[in-house]
N, C-alpha and C. Protein backbone atom coordinates (compact mmCIF):
# COMPACT_ATOMS: atom_id res chain seq x y z
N UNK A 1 86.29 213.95 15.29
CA UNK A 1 86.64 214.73 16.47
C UNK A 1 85.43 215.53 16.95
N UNK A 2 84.52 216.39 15.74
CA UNK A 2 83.24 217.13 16.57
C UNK A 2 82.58 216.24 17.07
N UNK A 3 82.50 215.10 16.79
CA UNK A 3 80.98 214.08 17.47
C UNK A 3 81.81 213.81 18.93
N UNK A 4 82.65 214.17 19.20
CA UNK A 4 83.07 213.75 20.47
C UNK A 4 83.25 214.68 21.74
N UNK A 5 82.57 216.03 20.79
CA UNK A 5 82.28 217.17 21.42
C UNK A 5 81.24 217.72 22.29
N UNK A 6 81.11 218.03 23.09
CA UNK A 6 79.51 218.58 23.93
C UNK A 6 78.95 219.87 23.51
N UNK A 7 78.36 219.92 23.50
CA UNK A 7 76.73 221.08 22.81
C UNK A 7 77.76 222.32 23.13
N UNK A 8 78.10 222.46 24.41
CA UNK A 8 78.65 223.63 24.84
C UNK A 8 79.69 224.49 23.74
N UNK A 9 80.16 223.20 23.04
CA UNK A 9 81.76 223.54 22.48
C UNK A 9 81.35 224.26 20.70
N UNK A 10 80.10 224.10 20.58
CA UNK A 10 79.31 224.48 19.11
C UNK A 10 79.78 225.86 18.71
N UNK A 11 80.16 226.24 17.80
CA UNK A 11 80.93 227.55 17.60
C UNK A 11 81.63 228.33 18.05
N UNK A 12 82.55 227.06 18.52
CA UNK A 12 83.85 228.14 18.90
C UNK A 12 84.85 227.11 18.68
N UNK A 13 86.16 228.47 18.84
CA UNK A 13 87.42 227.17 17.44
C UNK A 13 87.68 226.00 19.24
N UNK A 14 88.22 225.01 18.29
CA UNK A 14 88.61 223.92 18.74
C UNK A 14 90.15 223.63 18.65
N UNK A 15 91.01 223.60 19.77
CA UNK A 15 92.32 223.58 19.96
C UNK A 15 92.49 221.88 19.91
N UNK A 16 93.76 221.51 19.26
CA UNK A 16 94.34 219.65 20.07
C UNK A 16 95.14 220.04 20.50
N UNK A 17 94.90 219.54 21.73
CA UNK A 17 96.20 219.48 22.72
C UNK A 17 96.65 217.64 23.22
N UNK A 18 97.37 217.48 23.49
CA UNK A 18 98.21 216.40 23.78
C UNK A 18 99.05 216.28 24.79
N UNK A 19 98.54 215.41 25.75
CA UNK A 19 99.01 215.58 27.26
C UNK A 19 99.76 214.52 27.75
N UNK A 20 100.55 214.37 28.89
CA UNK A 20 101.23 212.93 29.29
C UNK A 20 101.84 213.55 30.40
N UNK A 21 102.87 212.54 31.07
CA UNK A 21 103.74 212.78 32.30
C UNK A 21 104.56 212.16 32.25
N UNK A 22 106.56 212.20 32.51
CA UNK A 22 107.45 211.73 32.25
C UNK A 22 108.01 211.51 33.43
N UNK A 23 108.93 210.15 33.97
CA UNK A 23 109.56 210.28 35.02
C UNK A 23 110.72 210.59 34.84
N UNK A 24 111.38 211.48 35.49
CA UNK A 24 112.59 211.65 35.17
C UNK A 24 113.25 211.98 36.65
N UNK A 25 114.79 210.84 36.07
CA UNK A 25 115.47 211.22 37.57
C UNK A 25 116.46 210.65 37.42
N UNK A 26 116.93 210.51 39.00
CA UNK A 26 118.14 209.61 39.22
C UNK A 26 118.63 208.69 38.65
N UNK A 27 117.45 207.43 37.75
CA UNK A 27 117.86 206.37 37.48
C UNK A 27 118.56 206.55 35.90
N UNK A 28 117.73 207.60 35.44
CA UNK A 28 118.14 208.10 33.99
C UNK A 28 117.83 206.98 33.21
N UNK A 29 118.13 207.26 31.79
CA UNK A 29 118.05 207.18 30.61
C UNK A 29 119.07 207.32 29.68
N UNK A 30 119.75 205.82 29.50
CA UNK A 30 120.62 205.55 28.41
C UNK A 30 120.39 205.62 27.16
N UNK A 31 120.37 206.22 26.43
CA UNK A 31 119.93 206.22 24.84
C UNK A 31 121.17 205.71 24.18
N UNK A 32 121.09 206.21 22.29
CA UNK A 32 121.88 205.67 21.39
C UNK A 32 122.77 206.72 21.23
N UNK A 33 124.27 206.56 21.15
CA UNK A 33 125.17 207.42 20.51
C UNK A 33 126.49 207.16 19.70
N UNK A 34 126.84 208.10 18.90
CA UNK A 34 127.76 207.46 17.45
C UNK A 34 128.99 207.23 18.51
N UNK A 35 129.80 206.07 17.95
CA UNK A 35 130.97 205.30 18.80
C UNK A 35 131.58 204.52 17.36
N UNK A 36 132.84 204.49 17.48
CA UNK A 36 133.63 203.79 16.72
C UNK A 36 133.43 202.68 16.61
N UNK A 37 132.66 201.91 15.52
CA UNK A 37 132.49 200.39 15.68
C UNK A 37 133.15 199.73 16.25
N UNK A 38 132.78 198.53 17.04
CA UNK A 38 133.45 197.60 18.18
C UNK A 38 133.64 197.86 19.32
N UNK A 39 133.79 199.79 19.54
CA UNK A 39 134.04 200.09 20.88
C UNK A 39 132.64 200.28 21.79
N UNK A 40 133.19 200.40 23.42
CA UNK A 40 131.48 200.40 24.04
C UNK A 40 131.83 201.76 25.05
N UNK A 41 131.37 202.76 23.98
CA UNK A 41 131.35 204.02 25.22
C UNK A 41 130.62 203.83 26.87
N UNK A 42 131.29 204.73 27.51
CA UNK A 42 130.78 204.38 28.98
C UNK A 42 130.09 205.40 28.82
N UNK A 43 128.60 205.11 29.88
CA UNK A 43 127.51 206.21 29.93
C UNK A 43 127.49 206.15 31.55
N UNK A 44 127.52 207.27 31.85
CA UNK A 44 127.12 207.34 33.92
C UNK A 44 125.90 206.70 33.95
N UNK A 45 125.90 206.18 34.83
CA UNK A 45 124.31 205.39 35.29
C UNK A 45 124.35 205.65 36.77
N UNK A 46 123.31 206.17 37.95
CA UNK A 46 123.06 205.98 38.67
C UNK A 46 122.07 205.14 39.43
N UNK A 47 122.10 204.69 40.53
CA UNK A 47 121.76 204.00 41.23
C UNK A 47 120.41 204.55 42.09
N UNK A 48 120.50 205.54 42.47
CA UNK A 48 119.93 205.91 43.70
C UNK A 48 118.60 206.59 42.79
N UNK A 49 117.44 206.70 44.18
CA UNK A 49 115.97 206.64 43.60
C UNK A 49 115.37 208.05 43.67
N UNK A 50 115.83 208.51 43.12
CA UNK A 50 115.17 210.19 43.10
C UNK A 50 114.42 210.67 42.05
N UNK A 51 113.03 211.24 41.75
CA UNK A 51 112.85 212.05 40.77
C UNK A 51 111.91 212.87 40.64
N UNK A 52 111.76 213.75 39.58
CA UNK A 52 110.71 214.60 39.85
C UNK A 52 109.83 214.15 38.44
N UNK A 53 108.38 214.46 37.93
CA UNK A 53 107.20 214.25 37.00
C UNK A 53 107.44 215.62 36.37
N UNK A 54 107.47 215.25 34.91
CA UNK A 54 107.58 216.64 34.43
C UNK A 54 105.90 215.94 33.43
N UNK A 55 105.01 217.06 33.59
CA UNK A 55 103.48 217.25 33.20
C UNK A 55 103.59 217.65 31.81
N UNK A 56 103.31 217.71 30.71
CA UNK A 56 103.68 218.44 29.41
C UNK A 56 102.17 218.34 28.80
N UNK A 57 102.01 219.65 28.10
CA UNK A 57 100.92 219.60 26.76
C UNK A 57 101.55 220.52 25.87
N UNK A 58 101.00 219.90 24.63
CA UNK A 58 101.36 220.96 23.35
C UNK A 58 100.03 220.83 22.78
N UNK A 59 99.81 221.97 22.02
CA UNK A 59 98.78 222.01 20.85
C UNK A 59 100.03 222.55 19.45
N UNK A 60 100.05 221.53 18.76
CA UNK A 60 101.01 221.49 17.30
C UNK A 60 100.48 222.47 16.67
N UNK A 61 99.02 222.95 16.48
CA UNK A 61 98.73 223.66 15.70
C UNK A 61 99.19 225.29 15.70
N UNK A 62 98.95 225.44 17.30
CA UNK A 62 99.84 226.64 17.86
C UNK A 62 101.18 227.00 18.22
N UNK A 63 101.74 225.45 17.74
CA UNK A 63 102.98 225.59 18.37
C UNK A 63 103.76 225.92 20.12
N UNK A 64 102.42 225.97 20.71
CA UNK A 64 102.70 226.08 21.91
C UNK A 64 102.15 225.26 23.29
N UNK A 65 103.04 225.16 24.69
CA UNK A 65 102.80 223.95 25.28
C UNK A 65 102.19 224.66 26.79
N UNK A 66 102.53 223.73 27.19
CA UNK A 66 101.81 224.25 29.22
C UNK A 66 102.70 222.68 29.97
N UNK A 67 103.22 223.38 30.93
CA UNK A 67 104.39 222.22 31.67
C UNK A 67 104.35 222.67 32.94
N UNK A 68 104.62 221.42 33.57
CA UNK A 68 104.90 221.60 35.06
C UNK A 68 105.26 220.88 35.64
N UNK A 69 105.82 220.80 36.84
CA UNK A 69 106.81 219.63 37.23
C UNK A 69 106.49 219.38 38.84
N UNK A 70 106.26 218.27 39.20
CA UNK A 70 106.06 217.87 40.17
C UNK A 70 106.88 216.83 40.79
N UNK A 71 106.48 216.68 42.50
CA UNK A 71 107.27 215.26 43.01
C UNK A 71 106.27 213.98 42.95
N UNK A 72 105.42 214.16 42.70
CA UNK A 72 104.58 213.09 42.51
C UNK A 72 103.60 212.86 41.79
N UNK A 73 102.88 211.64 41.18
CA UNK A 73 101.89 211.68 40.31
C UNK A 73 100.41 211.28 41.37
N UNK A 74 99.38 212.40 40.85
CA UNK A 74 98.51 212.22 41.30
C UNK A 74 97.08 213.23 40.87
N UNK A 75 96.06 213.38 41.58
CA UNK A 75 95.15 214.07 40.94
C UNK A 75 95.34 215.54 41.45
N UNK A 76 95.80 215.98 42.53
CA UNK A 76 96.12 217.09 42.73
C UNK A 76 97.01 217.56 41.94
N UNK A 77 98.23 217.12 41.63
CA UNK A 77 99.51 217.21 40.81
C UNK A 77 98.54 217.60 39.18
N UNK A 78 97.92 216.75 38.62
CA UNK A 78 97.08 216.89 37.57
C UNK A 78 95.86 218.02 37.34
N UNK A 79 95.55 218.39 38.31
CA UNK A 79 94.53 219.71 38.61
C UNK A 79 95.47 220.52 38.08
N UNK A 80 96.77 220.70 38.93
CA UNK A 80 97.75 221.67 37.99
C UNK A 80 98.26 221.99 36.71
N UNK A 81 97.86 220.51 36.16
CA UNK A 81 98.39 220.86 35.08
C UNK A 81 97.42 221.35 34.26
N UNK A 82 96.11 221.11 34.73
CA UNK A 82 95.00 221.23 34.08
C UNK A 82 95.23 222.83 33.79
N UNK A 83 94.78 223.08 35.50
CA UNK A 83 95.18 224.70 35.45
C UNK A 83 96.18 225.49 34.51
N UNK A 84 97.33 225.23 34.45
CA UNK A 84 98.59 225.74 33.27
C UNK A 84 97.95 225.44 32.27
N UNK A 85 97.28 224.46 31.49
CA UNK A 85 97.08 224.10 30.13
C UNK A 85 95.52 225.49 30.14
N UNK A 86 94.72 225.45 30.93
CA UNK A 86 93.78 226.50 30.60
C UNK A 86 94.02 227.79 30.51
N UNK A 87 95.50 228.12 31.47
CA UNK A 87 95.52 229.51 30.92
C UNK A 87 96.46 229.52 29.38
N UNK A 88 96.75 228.40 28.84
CA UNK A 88 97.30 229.06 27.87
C UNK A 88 97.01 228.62 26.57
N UNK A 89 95.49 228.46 26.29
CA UNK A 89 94.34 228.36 25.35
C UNK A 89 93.87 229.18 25.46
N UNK A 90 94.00 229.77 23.83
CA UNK A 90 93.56 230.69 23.24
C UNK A 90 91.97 231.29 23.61
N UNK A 91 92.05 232.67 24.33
CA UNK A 91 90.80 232.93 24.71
C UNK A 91 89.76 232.68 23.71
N UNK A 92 88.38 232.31 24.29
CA UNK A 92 87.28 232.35 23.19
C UNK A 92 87.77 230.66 22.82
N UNK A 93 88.41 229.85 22.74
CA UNK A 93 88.50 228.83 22.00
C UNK A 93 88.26 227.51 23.25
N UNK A 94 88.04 226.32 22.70
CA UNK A 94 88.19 225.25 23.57
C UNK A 94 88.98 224.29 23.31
N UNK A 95 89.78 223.61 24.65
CA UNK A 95 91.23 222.85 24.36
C UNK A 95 90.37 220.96 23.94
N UNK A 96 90.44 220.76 23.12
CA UNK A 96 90.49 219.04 23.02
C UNK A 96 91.55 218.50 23.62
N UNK A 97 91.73 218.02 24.66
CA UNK A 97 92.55 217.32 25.75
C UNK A 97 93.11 216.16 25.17
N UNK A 98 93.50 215.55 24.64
CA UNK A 98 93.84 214.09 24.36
C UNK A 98 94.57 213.42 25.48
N UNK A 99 94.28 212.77 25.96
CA UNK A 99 95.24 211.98 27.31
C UNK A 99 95.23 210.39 27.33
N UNK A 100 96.13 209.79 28.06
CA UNK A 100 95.57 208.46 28.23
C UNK A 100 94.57 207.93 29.71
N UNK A 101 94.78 206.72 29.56
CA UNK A 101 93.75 206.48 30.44
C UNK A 101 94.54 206.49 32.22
N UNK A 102 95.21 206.86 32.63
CA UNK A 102 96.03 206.88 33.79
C UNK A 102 94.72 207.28 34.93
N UNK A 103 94.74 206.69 35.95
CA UNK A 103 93.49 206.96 37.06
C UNK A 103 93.75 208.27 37.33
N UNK A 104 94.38 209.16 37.46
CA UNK A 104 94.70 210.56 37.33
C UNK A 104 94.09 211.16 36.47
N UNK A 105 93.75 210.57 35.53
CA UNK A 105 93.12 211.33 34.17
C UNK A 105 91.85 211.21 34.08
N UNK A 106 91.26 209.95 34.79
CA UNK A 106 89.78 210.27 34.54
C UNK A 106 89.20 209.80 36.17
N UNK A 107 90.10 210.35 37.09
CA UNK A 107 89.20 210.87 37.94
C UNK A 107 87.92 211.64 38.01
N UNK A 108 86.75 211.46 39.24
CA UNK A 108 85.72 212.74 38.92
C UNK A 108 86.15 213.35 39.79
N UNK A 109 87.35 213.62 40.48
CA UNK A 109 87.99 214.66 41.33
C UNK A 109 88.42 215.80 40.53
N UNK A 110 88.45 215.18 39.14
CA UNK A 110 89.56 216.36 38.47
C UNK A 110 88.88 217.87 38.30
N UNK A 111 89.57 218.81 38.61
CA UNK A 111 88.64 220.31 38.22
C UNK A 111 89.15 220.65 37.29
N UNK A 112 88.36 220.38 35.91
CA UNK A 112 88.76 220.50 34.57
C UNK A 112 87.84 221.43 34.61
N UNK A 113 88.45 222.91 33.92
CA UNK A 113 88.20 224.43 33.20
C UNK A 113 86.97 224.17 32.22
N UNK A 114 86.41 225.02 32.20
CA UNK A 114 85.27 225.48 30.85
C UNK A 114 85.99 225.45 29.69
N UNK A 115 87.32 225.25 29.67
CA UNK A 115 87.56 225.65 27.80
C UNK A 115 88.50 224.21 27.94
N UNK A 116 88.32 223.34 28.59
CA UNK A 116 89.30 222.20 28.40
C UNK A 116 88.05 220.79 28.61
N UNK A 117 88.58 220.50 27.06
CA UNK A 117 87.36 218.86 27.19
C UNK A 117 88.14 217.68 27.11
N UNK A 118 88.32 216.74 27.95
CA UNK A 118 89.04 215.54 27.91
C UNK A 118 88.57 214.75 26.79
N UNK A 119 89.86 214.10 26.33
CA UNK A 119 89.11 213.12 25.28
C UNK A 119 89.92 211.97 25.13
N UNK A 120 90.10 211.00 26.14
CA UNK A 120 90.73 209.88 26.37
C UNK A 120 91.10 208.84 25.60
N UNK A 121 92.28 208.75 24.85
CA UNK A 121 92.81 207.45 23.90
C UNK A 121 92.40 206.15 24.50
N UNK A 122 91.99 205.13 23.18
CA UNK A 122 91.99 203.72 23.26
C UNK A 122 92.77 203.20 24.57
N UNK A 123 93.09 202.03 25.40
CA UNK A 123 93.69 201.36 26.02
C UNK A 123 95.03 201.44 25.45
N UNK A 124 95.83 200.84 25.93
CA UNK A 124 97.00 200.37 25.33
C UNK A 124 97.72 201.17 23.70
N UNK A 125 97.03 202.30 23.98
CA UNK A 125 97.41 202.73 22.39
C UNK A 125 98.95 203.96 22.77
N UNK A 126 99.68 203.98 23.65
CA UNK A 126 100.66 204.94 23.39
C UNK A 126 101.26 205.68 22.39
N UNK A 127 101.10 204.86 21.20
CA UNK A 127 101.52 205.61 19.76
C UNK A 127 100.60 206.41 19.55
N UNK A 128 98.88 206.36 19.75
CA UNK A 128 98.50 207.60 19.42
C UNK A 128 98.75 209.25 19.78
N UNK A 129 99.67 209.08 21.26
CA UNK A 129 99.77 210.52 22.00
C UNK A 129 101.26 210.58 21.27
N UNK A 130 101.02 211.99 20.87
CA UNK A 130 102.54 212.19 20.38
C UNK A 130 103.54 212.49 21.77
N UNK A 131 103.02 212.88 22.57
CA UNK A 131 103.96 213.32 23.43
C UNK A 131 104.49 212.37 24.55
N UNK A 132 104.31 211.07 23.97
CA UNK A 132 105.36 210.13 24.05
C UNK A 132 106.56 210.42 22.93
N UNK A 133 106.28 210.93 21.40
CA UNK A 133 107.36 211.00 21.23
C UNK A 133 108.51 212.39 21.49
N UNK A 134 107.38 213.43 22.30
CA UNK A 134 108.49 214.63 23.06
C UNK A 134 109.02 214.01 24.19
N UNK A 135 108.68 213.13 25.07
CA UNK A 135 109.37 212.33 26.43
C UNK A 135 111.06 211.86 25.44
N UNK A 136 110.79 211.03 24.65
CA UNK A 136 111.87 210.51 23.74
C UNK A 136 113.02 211.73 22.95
N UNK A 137 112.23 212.80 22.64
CA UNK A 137 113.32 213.55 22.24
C UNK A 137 114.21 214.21 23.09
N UNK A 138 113.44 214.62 24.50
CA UNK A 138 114.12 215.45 25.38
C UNK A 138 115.08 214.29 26.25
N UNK A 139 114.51 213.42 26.50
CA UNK A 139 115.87 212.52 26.98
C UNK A 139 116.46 212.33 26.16
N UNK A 140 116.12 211.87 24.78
CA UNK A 140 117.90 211.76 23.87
C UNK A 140 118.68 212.82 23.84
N UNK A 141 118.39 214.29 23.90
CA UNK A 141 118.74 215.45 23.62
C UNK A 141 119.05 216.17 24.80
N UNK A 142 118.49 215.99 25.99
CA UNK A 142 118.56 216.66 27.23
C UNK A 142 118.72 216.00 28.50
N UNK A 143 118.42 214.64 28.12
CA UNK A 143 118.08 214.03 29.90
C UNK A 143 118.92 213.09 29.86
N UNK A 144 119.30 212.51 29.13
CA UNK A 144 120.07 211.51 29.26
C UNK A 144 121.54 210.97 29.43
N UNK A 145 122.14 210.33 29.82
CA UNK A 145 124.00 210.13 29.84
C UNK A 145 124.16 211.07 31.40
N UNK A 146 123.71 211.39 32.09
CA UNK A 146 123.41 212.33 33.56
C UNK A 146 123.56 211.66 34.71
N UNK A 147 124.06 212.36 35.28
CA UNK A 147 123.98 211.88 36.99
C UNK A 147 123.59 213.53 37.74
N UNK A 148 122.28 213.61 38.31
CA UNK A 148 121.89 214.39 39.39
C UNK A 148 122.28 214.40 40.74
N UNK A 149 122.82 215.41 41.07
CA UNK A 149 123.74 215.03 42.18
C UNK A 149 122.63 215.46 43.38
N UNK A 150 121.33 215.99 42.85
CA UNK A 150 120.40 216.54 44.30
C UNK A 150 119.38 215.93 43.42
N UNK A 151 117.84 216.64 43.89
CA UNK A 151 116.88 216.83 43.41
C UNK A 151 116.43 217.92 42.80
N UNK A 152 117.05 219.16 43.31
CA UNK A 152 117.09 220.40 42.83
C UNK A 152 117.62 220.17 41.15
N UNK A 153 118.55 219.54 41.17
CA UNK A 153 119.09 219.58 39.85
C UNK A 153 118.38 218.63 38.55
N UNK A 154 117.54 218.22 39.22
CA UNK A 154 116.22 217.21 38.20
C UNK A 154 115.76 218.40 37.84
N UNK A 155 115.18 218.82 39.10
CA UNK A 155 113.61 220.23 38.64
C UNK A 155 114.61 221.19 37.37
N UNK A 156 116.44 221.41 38.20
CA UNK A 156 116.81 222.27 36.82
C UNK A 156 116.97 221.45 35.44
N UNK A 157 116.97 220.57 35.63
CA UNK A 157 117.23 219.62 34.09
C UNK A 157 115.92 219.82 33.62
N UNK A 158 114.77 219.67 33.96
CA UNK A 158 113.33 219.16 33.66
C UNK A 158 113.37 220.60 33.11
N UNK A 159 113.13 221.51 33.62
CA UNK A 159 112.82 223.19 33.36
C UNK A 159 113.65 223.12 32.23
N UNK A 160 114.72 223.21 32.38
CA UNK A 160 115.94 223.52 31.40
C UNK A 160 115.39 222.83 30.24
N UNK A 161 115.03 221.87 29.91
CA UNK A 161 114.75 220.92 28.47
C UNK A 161 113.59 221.07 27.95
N UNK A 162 112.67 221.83 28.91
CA UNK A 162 111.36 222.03 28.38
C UNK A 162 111.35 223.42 27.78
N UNK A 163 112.12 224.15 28.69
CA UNK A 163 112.15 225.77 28.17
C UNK A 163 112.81 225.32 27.08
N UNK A 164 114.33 224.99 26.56
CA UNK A 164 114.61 224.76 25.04
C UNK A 164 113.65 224.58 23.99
N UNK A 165 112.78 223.30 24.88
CA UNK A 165 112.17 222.82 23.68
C UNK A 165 111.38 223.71 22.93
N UNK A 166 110.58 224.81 24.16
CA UNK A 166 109.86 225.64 23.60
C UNK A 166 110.61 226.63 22.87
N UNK A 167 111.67 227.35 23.31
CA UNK A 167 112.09 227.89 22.28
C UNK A 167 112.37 227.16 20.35
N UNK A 168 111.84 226.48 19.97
CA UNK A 168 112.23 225.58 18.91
C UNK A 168 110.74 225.52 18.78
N UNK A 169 109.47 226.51 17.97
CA UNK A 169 108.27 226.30 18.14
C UNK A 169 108.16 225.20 16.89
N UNK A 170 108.98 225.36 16.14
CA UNK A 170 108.80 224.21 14.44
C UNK A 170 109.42 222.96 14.87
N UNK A 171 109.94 222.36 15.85
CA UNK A 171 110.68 221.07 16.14
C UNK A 171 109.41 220.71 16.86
N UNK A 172 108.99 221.51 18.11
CA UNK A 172 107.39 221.43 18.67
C UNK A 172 106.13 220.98 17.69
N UNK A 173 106.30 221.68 16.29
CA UNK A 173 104.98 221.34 15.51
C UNK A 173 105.45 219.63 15.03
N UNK A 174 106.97 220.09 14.58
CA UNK A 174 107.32 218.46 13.69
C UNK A 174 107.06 217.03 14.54
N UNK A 175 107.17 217.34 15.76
CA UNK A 175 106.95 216.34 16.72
C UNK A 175 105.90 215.68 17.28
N UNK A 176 104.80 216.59 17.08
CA UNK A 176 103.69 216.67 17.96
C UNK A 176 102.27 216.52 16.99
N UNK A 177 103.14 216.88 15.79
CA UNK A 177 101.75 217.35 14.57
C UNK A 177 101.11 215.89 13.93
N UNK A 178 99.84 215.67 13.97
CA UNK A 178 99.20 214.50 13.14
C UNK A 178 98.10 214.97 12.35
N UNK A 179 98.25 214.05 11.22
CA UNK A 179 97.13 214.33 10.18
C UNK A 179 95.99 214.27 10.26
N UNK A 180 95.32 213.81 11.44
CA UNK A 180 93.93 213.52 12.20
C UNK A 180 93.54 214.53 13.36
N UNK A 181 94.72 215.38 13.65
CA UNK A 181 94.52 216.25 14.68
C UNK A 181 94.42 217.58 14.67
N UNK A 182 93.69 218.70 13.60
CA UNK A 182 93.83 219.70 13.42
C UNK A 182 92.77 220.63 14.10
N UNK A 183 93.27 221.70 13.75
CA UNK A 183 92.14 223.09 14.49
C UNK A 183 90.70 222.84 13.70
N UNK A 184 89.88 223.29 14.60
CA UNK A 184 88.69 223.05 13.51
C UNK A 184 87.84 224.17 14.22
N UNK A 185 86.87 224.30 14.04
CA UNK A 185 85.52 225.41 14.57
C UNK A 185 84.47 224.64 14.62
N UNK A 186 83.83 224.74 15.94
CA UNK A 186 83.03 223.93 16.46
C UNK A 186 81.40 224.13 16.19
């Protein structure tokens, strides 16, 4: 992780953070739930095309995230999130960004902060970002089996599941935490 660091980042602590973007909406998300063998519970499914991007980072080590929710994916939308994730790294320290490769992410439009260094996963590797597996918990747990009757009520679902989540800072570490990804001092 230091060799992937710039001169700048040399003695001072080093945050992982772990970034992504979820669609969430109208069309929803059927997951798994306990049912009496043989029977086939009914789940609402909608039809119609609505949704809002919920932005997420955590750093596991701190237990704490930076979120934001948008109507669309793009590099402006992503400046924001940039912005939220810098104010809430630890002053004096610098964020290790982990992201994937989405043209949003490695734009040279992006106005990435002095304490935030991108550090872009392999191709095709989704299992390395954990926060594919927070997208998965909050729809099994929060987003899913739903019908939104506006759009307003996405942004409250999206808010609503992220604020939980944060309240739960040890479900945040269990989720998010890898053995390759720790605090270090630069």
């Amino acid at each position: 992780m230091t060799a992937a660091l710039p001169a700048e980042a040399a003695g001072k602590p080093i945050e992982v953070w772990f970034t992504d973007e979820a669609r969430i909406g109208q069309q929803g998300t059927v997951t798994r739930v306990w049912a009496k063998r043989g029977s086939r519970p009914r789940a609402p499914r909608d039809r119609r095309y609505e949704w809002a991007y919920l932005f997420g980072a955590f750093c596991p080590e701190r237990s704490t995230g930076a979120a934001v929710i948008m109507p669309e994916v793009n590099i402006e939308a992503m400046n924001q999130h940039l912005a939220e994730i810098s104010r809430r790294v630890s002053p004096g320290a610098i964020a290790a960004l982990v992201l994937d490769g989405a043209g949003w992410h490695t734009s040279p439009r992006l106005q990435v902060s002095d304490n935030i260094i991108l550090l872009p996963l392999p191709a095709y590797a989704p299992e390395l970002n954990p926060m594919e597996n927070v997208w998965e918990y909050l729809r099994a747990n929060f987003l899913s089996h739903q019908v939104w009757e506006a759009y307003e009520a996405i942004l409250d679902a999206c808010q609503s599941a992220w604020n939980t989540l944060m309240q739960m800072p040890g479900r945040v570490a269990s989720i998010t935490r890898r053995p390759w990804a720790r605090y270090v001092t630069g």
